[in-house]
N, C-alpha and C. Protein backbone atom coordinates (compact mmCIF):
# COMPACT_ATOMS: atom_id res chain seq x y z
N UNK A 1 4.16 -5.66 5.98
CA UNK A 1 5.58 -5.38 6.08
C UNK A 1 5.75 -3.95 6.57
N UNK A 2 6.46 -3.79 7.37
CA UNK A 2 6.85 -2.38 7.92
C UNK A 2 7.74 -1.52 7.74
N UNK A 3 8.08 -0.48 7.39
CA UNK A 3 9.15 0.16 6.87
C UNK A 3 9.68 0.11 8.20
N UNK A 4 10.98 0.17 7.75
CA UNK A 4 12.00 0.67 9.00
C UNK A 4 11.77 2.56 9.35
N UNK A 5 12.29 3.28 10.10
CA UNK A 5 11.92 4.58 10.13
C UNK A 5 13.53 5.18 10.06
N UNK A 6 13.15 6.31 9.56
CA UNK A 6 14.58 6.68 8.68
C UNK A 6 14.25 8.08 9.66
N UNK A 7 15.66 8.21 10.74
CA UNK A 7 16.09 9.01 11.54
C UNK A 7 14.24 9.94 12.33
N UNK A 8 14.40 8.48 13.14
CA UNK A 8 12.95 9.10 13.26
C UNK A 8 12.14 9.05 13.16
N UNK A 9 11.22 9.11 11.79
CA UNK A 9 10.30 8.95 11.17
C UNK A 9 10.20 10.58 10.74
N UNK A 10 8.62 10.47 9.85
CA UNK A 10 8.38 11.86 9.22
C UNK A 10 8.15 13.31 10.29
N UNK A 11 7.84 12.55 11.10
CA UNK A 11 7.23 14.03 12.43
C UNK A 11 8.87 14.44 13.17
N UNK A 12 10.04 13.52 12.87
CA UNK A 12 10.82 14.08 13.48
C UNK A 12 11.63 14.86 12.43
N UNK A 13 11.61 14.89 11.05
CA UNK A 13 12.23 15.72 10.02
C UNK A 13 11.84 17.40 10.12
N UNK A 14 12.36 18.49 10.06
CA UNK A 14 12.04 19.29 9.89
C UNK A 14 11.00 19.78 8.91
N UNK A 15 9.91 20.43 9.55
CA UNK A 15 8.99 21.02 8.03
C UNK A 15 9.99 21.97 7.26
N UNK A 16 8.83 22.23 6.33
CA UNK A 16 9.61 22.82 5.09
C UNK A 16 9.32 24.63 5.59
N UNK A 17 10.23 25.14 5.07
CA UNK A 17 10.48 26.46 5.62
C UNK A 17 8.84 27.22 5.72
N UNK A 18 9.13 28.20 6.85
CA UNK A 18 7.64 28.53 6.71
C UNK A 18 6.35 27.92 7.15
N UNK A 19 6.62 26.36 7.26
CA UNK A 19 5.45 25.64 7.36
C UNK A 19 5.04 25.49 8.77
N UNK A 20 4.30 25.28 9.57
CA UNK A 20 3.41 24.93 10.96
C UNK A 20 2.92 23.25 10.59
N UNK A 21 3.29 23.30 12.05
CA UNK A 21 2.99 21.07 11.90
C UNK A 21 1.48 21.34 11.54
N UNK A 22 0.88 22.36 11.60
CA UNK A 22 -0.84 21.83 11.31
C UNK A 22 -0.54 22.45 9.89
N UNK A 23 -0.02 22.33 9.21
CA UNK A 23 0.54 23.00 7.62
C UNK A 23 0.79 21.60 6.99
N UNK A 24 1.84 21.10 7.73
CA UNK A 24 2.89 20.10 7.62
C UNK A 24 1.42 18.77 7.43
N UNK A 25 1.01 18.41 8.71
CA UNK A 25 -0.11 17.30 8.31
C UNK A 25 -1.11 17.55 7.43
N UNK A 26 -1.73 19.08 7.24
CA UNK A 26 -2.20 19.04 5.73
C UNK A 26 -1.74 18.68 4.82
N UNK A 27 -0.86 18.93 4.28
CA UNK A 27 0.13 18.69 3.22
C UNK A 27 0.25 16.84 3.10
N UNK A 28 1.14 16.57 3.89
CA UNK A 28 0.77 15.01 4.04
C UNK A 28 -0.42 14.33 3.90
N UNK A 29 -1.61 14.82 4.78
CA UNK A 29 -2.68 13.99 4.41
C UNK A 29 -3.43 14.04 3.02
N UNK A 30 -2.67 15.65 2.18
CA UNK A 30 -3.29 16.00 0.80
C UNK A 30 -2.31 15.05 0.08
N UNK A 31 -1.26 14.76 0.50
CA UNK A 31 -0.59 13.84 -0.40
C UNK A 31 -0.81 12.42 -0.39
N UNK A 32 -1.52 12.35 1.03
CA UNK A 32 -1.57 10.55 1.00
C UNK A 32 -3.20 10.39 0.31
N UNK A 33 -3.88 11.25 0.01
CA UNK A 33 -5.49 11.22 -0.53
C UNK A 33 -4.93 10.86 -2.15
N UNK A 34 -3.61 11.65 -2.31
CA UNK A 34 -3.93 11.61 -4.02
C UNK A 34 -3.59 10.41 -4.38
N UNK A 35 -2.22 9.41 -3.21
CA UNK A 35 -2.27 8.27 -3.72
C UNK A 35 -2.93 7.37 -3.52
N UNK A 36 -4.21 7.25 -2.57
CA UNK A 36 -4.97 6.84 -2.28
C UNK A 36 -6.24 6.33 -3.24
N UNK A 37 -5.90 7.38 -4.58
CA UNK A 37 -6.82 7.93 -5.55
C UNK A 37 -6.52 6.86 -6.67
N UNK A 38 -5.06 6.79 -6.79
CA UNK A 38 -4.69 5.51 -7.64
C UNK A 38 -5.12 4.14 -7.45
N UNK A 39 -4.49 4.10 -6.01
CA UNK A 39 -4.92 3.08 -5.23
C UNK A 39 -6.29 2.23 -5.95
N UNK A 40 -7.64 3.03 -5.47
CA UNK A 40 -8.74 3.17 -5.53
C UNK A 40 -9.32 2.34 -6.41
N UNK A 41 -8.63 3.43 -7.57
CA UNK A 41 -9.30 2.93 -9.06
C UNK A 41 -8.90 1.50 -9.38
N UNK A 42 -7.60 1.47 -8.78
CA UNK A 42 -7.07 -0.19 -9.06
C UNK A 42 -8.58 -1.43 -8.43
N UNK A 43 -8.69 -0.80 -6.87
CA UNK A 43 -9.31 -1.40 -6.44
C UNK A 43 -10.87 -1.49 -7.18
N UNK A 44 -11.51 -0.55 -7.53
CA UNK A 44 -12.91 -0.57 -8.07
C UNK A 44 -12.95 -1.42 -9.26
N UNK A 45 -11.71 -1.15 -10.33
CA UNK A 45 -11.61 -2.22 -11.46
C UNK A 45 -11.86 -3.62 -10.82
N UNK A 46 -10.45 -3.79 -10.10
CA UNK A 46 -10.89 -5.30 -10.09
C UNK A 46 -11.77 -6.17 -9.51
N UNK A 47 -12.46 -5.23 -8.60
CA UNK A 47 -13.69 -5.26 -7.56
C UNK A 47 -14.94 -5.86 -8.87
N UNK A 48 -14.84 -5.13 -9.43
CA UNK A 48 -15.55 -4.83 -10.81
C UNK A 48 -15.43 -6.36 -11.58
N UNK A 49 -14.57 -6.37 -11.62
CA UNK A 49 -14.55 -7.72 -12.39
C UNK A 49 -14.53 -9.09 -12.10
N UNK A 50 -14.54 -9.13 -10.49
CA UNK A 50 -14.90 -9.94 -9.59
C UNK A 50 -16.20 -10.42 -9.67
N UNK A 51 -16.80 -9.13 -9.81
CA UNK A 51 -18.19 -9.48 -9.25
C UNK A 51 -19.06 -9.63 -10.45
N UNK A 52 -18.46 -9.37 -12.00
CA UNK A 52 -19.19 -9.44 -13.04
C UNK A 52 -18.61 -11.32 -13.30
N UNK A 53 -17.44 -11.06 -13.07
CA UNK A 53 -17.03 -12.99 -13.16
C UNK A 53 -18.07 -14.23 -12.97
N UNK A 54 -18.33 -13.51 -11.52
CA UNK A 54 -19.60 -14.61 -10.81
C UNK A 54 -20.45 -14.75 -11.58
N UNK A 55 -21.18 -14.19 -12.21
CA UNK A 55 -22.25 -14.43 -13.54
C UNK A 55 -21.72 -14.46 -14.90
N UNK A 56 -21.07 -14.89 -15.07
CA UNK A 56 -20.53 -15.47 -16.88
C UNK A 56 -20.85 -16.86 -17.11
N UNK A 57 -21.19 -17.24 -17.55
CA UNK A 57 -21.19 -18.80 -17.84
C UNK A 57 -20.10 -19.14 -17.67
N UNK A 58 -19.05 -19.02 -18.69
CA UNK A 58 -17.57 -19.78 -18.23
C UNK A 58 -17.43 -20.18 -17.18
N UNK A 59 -17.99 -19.71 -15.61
CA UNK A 59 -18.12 -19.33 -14.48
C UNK A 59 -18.79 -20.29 -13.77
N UNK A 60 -19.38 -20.78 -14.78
CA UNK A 60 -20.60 -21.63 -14.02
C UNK A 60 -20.24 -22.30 -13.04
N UNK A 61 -19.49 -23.24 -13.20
CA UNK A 61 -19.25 -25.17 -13.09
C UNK A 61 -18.10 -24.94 -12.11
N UNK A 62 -17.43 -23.63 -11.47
CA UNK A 62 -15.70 -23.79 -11.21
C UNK A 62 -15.66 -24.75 -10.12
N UNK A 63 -14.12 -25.58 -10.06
CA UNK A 63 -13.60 -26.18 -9.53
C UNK A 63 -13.65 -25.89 -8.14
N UNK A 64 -13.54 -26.24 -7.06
CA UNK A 64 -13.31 -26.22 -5.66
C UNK A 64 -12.12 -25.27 -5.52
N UNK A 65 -10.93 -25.65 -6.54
CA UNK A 65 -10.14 -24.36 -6.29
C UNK A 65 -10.53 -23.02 -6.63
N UNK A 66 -10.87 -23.04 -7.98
CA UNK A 66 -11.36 -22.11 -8.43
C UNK A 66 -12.51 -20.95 -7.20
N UNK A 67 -13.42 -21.78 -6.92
CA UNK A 67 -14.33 -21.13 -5.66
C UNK A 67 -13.64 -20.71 -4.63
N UNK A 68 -12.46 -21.23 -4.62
CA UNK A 68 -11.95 -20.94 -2.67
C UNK A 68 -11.16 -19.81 -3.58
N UNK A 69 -10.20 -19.57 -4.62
CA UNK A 69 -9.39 -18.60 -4.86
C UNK A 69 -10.22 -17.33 -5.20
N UNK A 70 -11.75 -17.81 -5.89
CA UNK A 70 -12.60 -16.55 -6.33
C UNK A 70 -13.08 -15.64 -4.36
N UNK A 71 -13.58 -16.77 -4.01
CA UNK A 71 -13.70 -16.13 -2.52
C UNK A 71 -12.90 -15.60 -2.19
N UNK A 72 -11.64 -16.08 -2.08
CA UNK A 72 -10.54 -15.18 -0.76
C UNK A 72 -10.01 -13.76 -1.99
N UNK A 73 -10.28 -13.90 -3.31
CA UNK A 73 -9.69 -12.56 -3.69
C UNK A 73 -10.96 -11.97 -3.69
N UNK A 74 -12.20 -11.92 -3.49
CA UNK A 74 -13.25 -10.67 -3.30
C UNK A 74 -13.04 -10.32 -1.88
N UNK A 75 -13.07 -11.54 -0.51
CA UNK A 75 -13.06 -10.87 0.11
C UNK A 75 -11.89 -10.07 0.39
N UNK A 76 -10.79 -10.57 -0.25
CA UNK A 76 -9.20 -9.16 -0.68
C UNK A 76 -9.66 -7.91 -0.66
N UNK A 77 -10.23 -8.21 -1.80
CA UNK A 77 -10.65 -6.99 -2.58
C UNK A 77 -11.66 -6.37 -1.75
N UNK A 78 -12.34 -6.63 -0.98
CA UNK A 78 -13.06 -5.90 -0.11
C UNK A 78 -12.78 -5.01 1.10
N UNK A 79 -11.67 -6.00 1.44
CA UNK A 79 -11.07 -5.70 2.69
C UNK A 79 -9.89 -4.60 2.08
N UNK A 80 -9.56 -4.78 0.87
CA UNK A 80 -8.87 -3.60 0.46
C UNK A 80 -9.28 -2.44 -0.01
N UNK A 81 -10.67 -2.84 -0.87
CA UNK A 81 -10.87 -1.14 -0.59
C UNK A 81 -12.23 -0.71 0.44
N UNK A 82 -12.46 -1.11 1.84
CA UNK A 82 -12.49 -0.30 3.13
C UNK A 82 -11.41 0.10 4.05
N UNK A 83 -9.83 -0.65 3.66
CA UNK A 83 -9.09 0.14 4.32
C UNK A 83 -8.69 1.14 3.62
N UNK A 84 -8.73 1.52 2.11
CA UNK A 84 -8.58 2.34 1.46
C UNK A 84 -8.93 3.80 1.43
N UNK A 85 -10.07 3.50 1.85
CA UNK A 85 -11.15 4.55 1.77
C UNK A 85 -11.40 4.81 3.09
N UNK A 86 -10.85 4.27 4.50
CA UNK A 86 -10.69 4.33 5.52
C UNK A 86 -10.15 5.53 6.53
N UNK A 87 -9.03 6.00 5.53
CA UNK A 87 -8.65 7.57 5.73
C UNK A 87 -9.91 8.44 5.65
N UNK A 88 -10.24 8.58 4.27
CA UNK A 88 -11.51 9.61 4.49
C UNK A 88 -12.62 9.54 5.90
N UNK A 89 -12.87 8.36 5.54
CA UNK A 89 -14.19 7.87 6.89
C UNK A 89 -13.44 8.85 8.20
N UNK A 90 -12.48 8.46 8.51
CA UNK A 90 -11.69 8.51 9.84
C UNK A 90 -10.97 10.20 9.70
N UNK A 91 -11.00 10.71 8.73
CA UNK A 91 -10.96 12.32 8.88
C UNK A 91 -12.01 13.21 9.24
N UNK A 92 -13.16 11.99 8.36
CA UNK A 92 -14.21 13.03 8.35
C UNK A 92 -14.92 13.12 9.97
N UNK A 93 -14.61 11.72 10.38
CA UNK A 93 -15.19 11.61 11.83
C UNK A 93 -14.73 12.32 12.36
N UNK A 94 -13.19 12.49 12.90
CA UNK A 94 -12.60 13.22 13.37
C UNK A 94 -12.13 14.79 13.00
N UNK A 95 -12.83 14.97 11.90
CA UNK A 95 -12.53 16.71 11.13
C UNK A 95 -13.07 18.01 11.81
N UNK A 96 -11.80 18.81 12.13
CA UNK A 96 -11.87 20.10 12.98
C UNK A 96 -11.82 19.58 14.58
N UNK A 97 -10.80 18.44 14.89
CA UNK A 97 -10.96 18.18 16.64
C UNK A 97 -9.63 18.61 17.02
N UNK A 98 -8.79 19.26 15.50
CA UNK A 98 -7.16 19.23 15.84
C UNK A 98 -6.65 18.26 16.67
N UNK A 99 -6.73 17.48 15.65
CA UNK A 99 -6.06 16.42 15.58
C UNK A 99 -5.08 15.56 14.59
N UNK A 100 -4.91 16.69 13.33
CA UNK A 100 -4.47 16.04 12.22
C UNK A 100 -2.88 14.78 12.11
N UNK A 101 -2.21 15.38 12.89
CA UNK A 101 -0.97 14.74 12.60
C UNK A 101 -1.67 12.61 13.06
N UNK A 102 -2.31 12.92 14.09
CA UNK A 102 -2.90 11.45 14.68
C UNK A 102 -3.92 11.27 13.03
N UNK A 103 -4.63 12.25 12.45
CA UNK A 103 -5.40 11.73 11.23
C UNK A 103 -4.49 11.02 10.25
N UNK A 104 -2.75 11.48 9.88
CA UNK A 104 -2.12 11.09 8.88
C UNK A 104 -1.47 10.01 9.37
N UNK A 105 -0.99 9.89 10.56
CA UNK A 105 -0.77 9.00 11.33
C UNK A 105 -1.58 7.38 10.91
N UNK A 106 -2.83 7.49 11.28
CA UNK A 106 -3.67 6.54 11.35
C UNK A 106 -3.66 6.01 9.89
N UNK A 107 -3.97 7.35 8.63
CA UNK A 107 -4.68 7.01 7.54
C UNK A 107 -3.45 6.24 6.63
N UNK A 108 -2.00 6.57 7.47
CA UNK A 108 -1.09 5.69 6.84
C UNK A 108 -1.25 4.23 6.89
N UNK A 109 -1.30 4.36 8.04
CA UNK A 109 -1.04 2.66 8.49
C UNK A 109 -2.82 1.72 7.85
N UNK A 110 -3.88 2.61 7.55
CA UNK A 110 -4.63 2.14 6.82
C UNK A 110 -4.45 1.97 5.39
N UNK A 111 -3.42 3.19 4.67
CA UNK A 111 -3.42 2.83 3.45
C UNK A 111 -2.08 1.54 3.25
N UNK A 112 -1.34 1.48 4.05
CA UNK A 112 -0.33 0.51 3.83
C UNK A 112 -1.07 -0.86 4.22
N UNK A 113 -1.83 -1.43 4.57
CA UNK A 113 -2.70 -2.31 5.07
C UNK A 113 -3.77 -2.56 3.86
N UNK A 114 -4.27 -1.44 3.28
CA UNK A 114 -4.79 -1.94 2.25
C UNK A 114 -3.97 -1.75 0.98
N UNK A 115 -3.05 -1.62 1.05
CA UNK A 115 -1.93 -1.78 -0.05
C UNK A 115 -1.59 -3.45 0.02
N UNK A 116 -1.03 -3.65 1.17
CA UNK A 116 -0.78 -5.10 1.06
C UNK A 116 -2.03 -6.18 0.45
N UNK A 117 -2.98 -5.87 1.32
CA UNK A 117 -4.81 -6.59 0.64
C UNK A 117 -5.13 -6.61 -0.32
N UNK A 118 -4.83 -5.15 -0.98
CA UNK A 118 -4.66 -5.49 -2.89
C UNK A 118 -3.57 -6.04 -3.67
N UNK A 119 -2.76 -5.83 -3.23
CA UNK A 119 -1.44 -6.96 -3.68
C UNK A 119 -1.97 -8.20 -3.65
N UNK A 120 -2.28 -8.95 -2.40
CA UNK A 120 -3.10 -10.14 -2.36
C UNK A 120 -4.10 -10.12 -2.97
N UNK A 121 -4.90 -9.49 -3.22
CA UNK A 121 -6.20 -9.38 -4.14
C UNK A 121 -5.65 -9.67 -5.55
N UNK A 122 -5.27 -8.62 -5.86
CA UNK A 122 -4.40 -9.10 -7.64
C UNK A 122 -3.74 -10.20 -7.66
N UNK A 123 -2.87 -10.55 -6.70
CA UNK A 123 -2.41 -12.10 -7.29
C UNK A 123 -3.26 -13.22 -6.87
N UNK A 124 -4.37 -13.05 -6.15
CA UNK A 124 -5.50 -13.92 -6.38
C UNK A 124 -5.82 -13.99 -7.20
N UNK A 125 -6.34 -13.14 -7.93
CA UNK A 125 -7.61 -12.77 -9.20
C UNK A 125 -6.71 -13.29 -10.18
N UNK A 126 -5.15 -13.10 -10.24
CA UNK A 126 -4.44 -14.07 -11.24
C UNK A 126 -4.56 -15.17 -11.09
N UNK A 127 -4.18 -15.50 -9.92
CA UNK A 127 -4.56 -17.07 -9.95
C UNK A 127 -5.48 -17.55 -10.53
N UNK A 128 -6.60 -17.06 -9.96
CA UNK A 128 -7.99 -17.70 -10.64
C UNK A 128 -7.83 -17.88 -11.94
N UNK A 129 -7.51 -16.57 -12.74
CA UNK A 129 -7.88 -16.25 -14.02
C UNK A 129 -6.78 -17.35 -14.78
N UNK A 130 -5.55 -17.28 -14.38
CA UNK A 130 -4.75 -17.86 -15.10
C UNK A 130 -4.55 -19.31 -15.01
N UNK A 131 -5.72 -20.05 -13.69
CA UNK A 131 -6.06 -21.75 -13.68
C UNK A 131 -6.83 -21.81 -14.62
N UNK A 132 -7.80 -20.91 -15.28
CA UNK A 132 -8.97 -21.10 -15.94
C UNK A 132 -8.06 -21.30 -17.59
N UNK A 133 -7.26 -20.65 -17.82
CA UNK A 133 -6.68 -20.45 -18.96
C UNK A 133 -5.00 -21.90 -19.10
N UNK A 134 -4.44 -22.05 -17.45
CA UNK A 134 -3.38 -22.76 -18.06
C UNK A 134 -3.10 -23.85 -17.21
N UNK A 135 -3.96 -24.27 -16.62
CA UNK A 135 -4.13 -24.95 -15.47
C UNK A 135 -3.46 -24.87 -13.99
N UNK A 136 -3.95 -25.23 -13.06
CA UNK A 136 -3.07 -25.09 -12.00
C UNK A 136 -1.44 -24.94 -11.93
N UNK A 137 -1.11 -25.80 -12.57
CA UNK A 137 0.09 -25.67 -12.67
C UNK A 137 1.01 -24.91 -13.21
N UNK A 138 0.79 -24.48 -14.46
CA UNK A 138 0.83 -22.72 -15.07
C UNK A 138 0.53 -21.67 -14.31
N UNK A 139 -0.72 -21.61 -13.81
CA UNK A 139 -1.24 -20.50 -13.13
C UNK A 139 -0.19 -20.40 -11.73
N UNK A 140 0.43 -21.43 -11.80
CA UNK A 140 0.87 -21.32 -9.91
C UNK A 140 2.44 -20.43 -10.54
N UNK A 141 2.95 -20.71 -11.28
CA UNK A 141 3.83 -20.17 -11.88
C UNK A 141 4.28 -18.81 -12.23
N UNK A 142 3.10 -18.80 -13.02
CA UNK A 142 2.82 -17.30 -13.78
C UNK A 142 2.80 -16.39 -12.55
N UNK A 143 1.78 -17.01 -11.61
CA UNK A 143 1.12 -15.82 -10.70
C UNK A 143 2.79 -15.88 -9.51
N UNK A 144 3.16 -17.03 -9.32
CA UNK A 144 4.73 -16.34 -8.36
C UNK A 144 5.41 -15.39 -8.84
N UNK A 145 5.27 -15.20 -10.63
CA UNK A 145 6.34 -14.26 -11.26
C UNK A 145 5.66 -12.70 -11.28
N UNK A 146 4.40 -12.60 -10.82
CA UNK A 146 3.62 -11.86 -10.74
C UNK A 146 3.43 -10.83 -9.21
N UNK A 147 3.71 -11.94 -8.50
CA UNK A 147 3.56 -11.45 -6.67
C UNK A 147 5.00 -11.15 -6.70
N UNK A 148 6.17 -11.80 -7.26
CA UNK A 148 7.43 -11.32 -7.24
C UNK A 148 7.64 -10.24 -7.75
N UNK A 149 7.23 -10.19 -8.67
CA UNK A 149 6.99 -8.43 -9.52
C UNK A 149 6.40 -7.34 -8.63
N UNK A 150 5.20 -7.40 -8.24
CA UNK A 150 4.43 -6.35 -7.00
C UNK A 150 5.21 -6.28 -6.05
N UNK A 151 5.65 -7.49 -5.16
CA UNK A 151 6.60 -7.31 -3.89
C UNK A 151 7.71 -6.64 -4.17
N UNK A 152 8.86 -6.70 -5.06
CA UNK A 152 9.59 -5.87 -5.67
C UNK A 152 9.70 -4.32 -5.93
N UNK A 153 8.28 -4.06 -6.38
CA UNK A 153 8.19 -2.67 -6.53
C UNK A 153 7.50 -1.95 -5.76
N UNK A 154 6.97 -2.74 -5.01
CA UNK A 154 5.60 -2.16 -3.86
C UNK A 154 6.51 -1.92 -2.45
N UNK A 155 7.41 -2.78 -1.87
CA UNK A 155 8.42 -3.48 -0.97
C UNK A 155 9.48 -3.09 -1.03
N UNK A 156 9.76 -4.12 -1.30
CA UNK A 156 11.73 -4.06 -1.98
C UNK A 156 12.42 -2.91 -1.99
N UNK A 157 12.24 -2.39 -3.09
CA UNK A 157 13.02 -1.45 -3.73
C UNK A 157 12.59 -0.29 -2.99
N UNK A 158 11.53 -0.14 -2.28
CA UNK A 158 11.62 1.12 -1.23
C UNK A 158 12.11 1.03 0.00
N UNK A 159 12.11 -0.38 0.51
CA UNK A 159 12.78 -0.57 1.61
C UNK A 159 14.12 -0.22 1.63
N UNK A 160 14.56 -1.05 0.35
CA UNK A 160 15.94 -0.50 0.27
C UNK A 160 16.95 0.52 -0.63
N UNK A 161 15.55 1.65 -0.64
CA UNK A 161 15.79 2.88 -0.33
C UNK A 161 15.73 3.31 0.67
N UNK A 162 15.06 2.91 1.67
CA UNK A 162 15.37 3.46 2.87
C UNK A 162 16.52 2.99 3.53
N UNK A 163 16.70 1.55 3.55
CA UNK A 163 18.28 1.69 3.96
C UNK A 163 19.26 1.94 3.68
N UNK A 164 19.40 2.76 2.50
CA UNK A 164 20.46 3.09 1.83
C UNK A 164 20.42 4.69 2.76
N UNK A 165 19.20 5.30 2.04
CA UNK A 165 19.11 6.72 3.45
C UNK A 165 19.63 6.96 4.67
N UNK A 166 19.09 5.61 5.05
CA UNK A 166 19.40 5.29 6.35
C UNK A 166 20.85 5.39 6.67
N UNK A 167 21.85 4.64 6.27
CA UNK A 167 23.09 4.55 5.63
C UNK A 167 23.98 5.79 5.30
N UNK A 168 23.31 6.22 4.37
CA UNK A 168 23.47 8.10 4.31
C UNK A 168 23.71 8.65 5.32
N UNK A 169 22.53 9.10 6.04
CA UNK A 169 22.37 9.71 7.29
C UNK A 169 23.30 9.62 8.23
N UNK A 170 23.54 8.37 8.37
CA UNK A 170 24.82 8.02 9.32
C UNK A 170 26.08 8.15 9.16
N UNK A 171 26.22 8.21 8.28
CA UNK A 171 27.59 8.14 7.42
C UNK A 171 27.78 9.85 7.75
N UNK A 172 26.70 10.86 7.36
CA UNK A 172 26.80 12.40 7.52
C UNK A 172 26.66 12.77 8.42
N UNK A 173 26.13 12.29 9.39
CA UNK A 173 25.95 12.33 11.45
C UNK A 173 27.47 12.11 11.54
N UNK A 174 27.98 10.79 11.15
CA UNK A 174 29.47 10.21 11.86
C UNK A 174 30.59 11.35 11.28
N UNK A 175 30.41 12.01 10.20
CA UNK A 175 31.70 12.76 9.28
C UNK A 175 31.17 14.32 10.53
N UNK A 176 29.93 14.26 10.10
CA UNK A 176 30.20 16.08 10.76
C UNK A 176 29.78 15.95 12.80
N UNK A 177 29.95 14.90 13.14
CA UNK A 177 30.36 14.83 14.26
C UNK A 177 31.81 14.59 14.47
N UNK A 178 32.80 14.02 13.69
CA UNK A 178 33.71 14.17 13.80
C UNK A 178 34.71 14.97 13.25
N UNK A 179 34.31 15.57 12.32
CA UNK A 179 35.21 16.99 11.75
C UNK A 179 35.25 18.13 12.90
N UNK A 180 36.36 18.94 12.53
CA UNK A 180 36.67 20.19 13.56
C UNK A 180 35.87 21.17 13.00
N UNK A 181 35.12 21.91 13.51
CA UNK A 181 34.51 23.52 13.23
C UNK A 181 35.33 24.40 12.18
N UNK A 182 34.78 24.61 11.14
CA UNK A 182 36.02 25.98 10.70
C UNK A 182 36.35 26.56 11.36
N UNK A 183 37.60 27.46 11.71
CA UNK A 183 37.77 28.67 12.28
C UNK A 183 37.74 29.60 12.09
C-alpha cells in the first residue's frame, strides 16, 4: 500500500533550521534505523518460533493446511526480515559515495515492503497456530480480527492522517492565497 505524498513528499518540506540536506538525510536515515530496530526484533521472535515449531512433536503429523500456512509464513518471515535489514546492506554498499538522500530514499521503500511481509507473516503464524488450537474455522476468524487490527494501525489510521494533512494544507494554501497582505 502506498502512502499518498503530502505536499510533495519529505525532500520537498523545508529542513529544520540550520540543517544541510546531507544533515537532513542523516537524520532521516538515523530515524528510519531506529524503527527498523523494532521492526527487527518482531521479526527474529517470530522467525524464532517458526523454526523451533518445525521440531515439536505436536508438529509432527500437520495437515496439508497446516504445511502450506507453516511454509508461506517462514517464507514471510524471511522475506521480511531481508527487506528489513536491507537498508543497512544497501548503505553500507553505498557508504561515503554521497549519495544519502537516494540511501533513505531506497531504505524506505525497503522498510515499508518488509513491513507489509511481516504483517503477512504474523497473520500467517496465527493462522497456523490458531487451526492447531480451534480449528479452521475459528482460526479463519480470529486471524481476520487480527489482520483487521494490524491493517488499521499499520495503514489506516496513518493514511488517514495523511489525508487529513493533506486537507490542512490546502485549506491554508487556499485562505493565505486568498487573504489581502497587511498593510
Amino acid at each position: 500500500m502506498e502512502f499518498p505524498r503530502v505536499s510533495g513528499g519529505d525532500e520537498h518540506r523545508p529542513a529544520r533550521p540550520g540543517e544541510s540536506p546531507v544533515q537532513r538525510a542523516d537524520r532521516n536515515f538515523a530515524e528510519l534505523i531506529a524503527e527498523l530496530r523494532v521492526l527487527q526484533t518482531g521479526v527474529q521472535f517470530l522467525f524464532g518460533f517458526l523454526l523451533i515449531l518445525a521440531v515439536q512433536s505436536r508438529f509432527a503429523n500437520p495437515s496439508t493446511f497446516a504445511r502450506v500456512t507453516y511454509v508461506v509464513a517462514l517464507a514471510l518471515c524471511c522475506a521480511a526480515a531481508a527487506l528489513l535489514m536491507a537498508p543497512v546492506a544497501y548503505h553500507r554498499a553505498l557508504f561515503a559515495k554521497g549519495v544519502k538522500p537516494e540511501i533513505v530514499r531506497v531504505s524506505n521503500r525497503f522498510a515499508r515492503a518488509g513491513m507489509l511481509a511481516l504483517f503477512l507473516a504474523i497473520v500467517s503464524a496465527v493462522l497456523l497456530v490458531l487451526d492447531a488450537v480451534f480449528g479452521l474455522l475459528g482460526a479463519s476468524i480470529v486471524t481476520a480480527g487480527v489482520a483487521v487490527f494490524f491493517a488499521l494501525l499499520w495503514y489506516v489510521v496513518p493514511l488517514r492522517r495523511l489525508q487529513t494533512l493533506a486537507r490542512e494544507r490546502e485549506a491554508h494554501s487556499t485562505r493565505g492565497s486568498d487573504s489581502n497582505p497587511p498593510a
